[in-house]
Protein backbone atom coordinates (compact mmCIF):
# COMPACT_ATOMS: atom_id res chain seq x y z
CA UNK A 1 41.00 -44.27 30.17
CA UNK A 2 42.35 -47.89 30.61
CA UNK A 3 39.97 -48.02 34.18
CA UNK A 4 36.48 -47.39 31.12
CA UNK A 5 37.81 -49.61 28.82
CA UNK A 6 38.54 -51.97 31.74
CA UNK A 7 34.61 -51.20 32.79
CA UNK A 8 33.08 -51.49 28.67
CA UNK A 9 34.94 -54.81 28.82
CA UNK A 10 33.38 -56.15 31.62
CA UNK A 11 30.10 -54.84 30.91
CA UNK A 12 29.93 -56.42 26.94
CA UNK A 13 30.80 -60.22 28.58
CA UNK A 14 28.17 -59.46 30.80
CA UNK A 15 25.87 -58.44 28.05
CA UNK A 16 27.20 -61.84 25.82
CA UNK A 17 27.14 -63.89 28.57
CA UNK A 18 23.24 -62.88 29.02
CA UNK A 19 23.16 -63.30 25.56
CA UNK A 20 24.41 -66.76 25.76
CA UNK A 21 22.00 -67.67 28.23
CA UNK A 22 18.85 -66.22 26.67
CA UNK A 23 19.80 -68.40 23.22
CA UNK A 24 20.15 -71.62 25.47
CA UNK A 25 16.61 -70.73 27.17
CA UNK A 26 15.39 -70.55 23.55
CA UNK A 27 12.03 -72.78 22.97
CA UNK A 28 12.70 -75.87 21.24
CA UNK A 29 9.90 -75.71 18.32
CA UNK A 30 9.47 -79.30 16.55
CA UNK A 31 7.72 -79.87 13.58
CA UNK A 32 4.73 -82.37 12.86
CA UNK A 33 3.96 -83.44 9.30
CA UNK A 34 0.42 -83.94 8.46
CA UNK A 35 -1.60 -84.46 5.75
CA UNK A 36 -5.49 -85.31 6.02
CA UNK A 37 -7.10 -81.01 5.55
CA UNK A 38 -7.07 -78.58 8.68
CA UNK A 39 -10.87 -79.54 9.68
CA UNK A 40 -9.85 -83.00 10.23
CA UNK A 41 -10.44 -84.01 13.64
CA UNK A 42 -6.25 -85.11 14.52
CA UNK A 43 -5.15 -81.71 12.86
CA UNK A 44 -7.87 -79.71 14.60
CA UNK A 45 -8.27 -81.25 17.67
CA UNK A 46 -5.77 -84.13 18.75
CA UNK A 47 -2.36 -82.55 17.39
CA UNK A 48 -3.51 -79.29 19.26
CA UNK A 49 -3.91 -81.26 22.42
CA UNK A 50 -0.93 -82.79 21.83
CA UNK A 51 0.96 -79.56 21.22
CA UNK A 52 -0.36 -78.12 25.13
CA UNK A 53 0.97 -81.12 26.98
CA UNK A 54 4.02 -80.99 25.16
CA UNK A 55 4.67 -77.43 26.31
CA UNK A 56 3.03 -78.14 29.50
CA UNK A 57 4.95 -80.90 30.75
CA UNK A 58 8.38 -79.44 29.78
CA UNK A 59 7.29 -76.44 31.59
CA UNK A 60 7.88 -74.26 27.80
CA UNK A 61 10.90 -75.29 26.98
CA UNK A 62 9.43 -77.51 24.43
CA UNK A 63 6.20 -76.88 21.38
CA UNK A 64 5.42 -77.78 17.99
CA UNK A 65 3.60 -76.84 14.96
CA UNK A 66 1.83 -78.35 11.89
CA UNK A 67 3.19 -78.02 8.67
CA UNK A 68 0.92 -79.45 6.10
CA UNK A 69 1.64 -80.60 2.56
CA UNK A 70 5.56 -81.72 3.18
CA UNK A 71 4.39 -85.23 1.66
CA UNK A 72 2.04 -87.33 0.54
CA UNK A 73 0.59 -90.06 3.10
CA UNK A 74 2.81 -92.73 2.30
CA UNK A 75 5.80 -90.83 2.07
CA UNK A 76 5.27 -89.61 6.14
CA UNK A 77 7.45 -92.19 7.76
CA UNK A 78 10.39 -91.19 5.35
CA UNK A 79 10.14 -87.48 5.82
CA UNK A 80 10.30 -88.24 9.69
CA UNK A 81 13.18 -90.34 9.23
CA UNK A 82 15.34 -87.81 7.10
CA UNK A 83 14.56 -85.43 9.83
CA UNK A 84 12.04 -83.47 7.12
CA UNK A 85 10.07 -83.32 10.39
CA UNK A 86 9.80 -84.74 13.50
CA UNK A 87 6.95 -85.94 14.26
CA UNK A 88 4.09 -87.11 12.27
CA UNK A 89 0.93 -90.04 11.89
CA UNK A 90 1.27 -92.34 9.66
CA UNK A 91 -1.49 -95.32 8.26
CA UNK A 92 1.02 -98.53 8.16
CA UNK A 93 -1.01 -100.14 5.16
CA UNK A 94 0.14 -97.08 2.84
CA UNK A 95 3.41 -98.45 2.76
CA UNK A 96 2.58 -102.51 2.09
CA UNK A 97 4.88 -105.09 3.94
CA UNK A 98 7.34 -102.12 5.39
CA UNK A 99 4.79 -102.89 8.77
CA UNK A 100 3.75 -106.44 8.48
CA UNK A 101 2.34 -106.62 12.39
CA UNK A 102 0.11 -104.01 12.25
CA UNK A 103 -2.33 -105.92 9.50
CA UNK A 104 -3.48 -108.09 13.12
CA UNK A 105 -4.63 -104.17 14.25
CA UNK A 106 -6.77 -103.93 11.00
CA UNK A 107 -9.18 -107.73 10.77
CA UNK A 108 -12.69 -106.88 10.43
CA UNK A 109 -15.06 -107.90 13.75
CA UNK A 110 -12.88 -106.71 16.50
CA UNK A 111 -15.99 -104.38 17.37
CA UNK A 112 -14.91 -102.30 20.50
CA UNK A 113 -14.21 -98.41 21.21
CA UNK A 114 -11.20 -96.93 19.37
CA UNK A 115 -10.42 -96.29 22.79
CA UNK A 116 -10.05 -99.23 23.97
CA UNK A 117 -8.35 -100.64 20.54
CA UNK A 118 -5.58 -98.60 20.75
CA UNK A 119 -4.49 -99.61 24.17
CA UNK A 120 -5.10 -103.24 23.60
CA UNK A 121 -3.00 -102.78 20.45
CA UNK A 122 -0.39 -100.43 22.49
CA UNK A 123 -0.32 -103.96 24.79
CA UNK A 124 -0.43 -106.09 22.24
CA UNK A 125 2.84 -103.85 20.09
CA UNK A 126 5.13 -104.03 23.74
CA UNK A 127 4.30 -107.71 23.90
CA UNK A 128 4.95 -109.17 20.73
CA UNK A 129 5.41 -106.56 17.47
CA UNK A 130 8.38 -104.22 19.80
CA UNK A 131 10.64 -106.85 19.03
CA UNK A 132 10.58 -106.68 15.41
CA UNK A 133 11.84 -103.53 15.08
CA UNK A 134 9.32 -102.42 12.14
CA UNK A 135 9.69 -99.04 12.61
CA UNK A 136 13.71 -98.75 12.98
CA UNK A 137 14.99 -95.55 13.57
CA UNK A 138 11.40 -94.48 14.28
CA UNK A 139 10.06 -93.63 17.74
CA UNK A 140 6.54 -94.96 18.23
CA UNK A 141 4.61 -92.40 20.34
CA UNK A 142 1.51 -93.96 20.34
CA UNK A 143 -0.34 -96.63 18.00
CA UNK A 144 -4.09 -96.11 17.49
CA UNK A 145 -6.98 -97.30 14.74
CA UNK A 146 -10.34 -95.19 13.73
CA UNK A 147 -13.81 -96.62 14.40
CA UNK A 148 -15.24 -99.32 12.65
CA UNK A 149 -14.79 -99.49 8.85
CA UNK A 150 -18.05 -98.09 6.89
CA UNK A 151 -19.81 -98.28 3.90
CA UNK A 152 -20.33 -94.67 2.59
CA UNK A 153 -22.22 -94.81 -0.92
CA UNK A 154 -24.02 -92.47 -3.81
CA UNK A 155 -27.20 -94.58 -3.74
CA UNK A 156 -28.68 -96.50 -0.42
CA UNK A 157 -27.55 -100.07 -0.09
CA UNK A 158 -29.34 -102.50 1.92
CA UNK A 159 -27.77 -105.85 1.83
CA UNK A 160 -23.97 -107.57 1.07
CA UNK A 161 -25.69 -108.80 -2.55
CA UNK A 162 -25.90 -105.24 -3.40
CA UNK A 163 -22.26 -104.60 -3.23
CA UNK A 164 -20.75 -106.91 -5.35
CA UNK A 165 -19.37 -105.18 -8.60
CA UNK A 166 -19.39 -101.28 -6.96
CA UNK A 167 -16.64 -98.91 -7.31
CA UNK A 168 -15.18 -98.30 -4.24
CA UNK A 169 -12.75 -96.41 -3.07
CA UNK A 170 -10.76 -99.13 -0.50
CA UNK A 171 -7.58 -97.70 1.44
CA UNK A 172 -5.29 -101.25 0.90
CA UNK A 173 -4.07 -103.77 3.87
CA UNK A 174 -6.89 -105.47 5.06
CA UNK A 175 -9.42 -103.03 3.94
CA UNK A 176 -8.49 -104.36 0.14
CA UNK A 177 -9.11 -108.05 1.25
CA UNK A 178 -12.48 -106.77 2.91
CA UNK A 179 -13.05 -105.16 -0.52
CA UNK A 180 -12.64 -108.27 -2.69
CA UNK A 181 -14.75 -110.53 -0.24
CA UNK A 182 -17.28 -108.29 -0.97
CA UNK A 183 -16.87 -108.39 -4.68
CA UNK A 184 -16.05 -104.41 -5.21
CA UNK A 185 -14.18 -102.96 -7.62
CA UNK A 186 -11.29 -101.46 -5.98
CA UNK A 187 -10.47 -97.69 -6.23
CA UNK A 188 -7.11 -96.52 -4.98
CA UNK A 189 -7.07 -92.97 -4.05
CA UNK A 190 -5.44 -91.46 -1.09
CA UNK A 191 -7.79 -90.19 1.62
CA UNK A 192 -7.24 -86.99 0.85
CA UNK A 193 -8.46 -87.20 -2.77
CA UNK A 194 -11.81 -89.18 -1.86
CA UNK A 195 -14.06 -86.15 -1.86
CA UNK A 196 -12.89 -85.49 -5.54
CA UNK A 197 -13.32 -89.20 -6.49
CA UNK A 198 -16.93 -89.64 -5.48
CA UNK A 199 -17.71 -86.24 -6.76
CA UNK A 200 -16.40 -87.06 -9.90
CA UNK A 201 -18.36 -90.46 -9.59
CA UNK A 202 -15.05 -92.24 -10.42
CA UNK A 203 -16.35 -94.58 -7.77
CA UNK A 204 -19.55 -95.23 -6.55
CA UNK A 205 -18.57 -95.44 -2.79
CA UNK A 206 -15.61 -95.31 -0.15
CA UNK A 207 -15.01 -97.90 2.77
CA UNK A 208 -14.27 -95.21 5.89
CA UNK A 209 -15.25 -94.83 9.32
CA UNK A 210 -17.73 -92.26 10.76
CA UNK A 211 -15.86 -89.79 11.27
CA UNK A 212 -15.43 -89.38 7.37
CA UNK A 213 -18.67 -87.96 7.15
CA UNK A 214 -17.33 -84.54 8.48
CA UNK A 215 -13.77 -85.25 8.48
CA UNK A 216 -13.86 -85.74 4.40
CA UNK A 217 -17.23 -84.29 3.89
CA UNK A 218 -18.83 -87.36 2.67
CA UNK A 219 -22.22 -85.82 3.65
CA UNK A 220 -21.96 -84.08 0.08
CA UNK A 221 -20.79 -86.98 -2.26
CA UNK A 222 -21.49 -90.34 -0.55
CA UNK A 223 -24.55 -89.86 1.55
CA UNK A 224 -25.81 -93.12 1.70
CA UNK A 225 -24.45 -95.23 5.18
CA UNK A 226 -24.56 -99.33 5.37
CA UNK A 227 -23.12 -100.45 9.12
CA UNK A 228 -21.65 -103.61 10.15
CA UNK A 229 -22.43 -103.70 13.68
CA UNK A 230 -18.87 -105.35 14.17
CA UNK A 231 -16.96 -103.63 11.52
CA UNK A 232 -15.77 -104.23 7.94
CA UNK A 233 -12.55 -103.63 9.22
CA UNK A 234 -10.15 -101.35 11.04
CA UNK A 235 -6.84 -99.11 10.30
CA UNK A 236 -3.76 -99.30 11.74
CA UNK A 237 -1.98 -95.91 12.44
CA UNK A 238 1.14 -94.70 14.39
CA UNK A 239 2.02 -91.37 15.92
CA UNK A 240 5.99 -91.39 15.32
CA UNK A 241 8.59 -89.09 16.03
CA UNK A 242 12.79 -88.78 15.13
CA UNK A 243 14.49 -90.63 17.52
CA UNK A 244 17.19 -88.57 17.31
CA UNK A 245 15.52 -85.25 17.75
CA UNK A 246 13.70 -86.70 21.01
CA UNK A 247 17.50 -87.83 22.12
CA UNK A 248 18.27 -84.51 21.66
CA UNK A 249 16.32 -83.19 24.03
CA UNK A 250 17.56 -82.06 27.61
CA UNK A 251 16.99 -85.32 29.89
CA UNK A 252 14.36 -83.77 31.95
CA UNK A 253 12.52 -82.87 29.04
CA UNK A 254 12.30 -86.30 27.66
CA UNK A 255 11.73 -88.15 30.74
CA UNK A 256 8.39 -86.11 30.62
CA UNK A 257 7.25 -86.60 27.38
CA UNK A 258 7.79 -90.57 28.41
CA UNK A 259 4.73 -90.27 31.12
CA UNK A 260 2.85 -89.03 27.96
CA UNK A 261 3.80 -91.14 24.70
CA UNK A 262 2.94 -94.70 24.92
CA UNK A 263 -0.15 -96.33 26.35
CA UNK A 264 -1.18 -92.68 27.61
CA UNK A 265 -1.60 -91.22 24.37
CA UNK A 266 -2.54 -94.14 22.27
CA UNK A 267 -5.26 -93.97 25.01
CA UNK A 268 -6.26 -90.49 24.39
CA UNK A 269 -5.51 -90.72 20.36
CA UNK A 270 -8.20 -93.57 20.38
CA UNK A 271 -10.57 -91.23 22.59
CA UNK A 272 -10.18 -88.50 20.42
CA UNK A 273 -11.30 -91.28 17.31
CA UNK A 274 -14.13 -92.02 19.26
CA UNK A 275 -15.27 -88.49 19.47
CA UNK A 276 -14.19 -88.00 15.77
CA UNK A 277 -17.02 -90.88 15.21
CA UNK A 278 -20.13 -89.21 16.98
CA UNK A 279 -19.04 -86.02 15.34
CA UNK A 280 -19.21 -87.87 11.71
CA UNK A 281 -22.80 -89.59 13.12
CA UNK A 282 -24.12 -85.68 14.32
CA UNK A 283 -23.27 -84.92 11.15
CA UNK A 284 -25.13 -87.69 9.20
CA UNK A 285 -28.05 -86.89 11.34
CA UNK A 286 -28.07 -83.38 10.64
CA UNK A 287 -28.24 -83.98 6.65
CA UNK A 288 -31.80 -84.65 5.73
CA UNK A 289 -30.42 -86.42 2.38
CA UNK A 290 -28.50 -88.44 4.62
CA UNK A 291 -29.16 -92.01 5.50
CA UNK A 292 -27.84 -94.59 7.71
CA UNK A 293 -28.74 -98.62 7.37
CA UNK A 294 -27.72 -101.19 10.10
CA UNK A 295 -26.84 -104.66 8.44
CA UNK A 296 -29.58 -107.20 8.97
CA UNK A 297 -29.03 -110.49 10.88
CA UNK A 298 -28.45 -112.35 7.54
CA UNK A 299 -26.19 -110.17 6.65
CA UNK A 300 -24.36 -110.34 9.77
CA UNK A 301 -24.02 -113.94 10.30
CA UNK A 302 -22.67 -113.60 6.51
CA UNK A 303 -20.44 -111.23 7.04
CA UNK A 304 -19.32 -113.08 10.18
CA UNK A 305 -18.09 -116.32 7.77
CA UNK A 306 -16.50 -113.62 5.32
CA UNK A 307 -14.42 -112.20 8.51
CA UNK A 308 -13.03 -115.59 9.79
CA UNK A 309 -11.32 -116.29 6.35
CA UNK A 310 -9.80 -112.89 6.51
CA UNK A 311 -8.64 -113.07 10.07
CA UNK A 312 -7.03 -116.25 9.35
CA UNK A 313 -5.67 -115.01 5.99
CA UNK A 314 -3.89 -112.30 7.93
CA UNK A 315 -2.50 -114.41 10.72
CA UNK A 316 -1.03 -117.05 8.62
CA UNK A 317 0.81 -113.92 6.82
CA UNK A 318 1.99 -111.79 10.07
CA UNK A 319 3.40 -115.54 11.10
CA UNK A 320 5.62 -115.59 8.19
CA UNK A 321 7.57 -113.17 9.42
CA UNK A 322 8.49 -114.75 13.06
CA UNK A 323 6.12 -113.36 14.92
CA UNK A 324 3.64 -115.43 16.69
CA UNK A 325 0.71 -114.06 15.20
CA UNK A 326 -1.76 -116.38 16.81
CA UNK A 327 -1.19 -115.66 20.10
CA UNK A 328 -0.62 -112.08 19.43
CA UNK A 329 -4.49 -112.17 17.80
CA UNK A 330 -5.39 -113.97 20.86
CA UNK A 331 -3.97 -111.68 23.06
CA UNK A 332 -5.23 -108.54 21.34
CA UNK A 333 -8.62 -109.88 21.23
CA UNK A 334 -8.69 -110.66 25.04
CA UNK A 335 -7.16 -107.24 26.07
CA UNK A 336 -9.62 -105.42 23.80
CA UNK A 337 -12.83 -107.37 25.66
CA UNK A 338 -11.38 -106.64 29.20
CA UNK A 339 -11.04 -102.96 28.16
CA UNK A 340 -14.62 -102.95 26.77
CA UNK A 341 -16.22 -104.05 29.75
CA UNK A 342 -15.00 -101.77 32.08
């Protein structure tokens, strides 16, 4: 009898050691917060992406999910910070002077691939912004912008004098100063309720990039497109995670998630904008009721006045707060155009 017991003992720690051993092999599952619908381009295609090289370069020992609906936009940064989450995107103008820096990532005429933005602005963050600290306990994955700014409208517009006095729908930060040069009548709605607004004809239009037109299905309420060749304007956004969930993962597992987050994926992230765009344009093209008008040379060479107060505007605020906002303009500006040209 005490030579079984002796053999039942030995055998149950084997069986809780294996037990022990299969919890600590357990896949660490994080959670991203999102918020724009499922058929949006970054829940339907970028997070997914991001999701397979997570688990990919931790060999499985690491995924994610979305959750959708934990918060409103501008609440995203907090529920990653209280650990609500732990990862998410946030737009840094939904929050106003919380990310002062990131207005120089959002003055109209920068022109350029969102591609090649977000790595300039990646650059541009590590050079001069990093230092700041704007996003504390925050972990900046990767900092990206859409395509150029739109105008998406109810009824065809052909010219800047045609503006003036429109509802629009206008996201805040730089957009909102683009918005009163242009003499609208500012809306503010969070992008997820802009389909509603125009559909109730709250507002007559909505300043958005391309990608809008499918992304937010503005091919049924706001079918009318007027381009700026360089831009109204652009958006800042951030891919952030918990710092001290990432801490908390085994070493080897964060050292290769570091060859990913960074200039890597704001590189990709501003790819996957890109192809967000020509998605929105397909889209536009494919609606018969759909229409899309390129700014005339007047209008440019207007427009182009209008920007350089704005630019200026912004860098004299950004400097306020130590930065050199200047150079950091300067800087940006030059890294976008080498990244353009190649």
């Amino acid at each position: 009898m005490n030579a079984k017991s002796m053999i039942k003992g030995l055998l149950g720690s084997v069986l809780l050691m294996a037990s022990l051993g299969q919890a600590s092999a357990e896949q660490i599952k994080l959670t991203i917060s999102t918020w724009a619908p499922p058929s949006h381009g970054v829940n339907a295609t970028m997070f997914p992406w991001m999701i397979k090289q997570i688990e990919e370069r931790t060999e499985g020992r690491v995924t994610a999910e979305l959750k959708y609906n934990l918060a409103p936009p501008p609440a995203q940064a907090d529920v990653v910070s209280d650990g609500l989450a732990d990862i998410s995107w946030i737009t840094h103008h939904y929050t106003p002077g919380r990310f002062p820096s990131a207005l120089i990532a959002d003055v109209p005429g920068m022109g350029g691939s969102a591609e090649a933005l977000a790595v300039a602005y990646w650059r541009t963050y590590e050079k001069f912004f990093k230092q700041a600290n704007e996003h504390g306990d925050l972990m900046v994955l990767a900092l990206h912008s859409h395509g150029d700014g739109l105008l998406h409208t109810s009824r065809k517009i052909s010219s800047l004098s045609e503006i003036s006095g429109m509802k629009l729908r206008i996201g805040g930060g730089v957009a909102g100063l683009v918005g009163d040069a242009l003499g609208a009548v500012a809306i503010n709605v969070p992008a997820p309720k802009v389909y509603e607004t125009l559909a109730s004809h709250a507002a007559d239009g909505v300043l958005m990039p391309m990608e809008a037109k499918k992304g937010f299905n503005l091919t049924e309420v706001a079918e009318h497109t007027y381009k700026m060749p360089s831009g109204f304007y652009h958006t800042s956004m951030a891919t952030i995670m918990n710092r001290s969930k990432f801490e908390s993962l085994e070493e080897r597992d964060q050292a290769a998630l570091n060859e990913l987050f960074g200039e890597e994926l704001s590189r990709i992230t501003g790819r996957f904008w890109d192809e967000f765009d020509a998605e929105g344009l397909e889209a536009l093209k494919a609606d018969p009721d759909n229409t899309l008008t390129i700014a005339s040379e007047a209008d440019q060479a207007i427009w182009a006045e209008m920007t350089a107060e704005i630019t200026q505007n912004v860098i004299d605020d950004v400097a306020k707060t130590g930065i050199d906002a200047q150079a950091a303009y300067d800087f940006f500006k030059s890294e976008l155009a080498k990244l353009d040209a190649k």
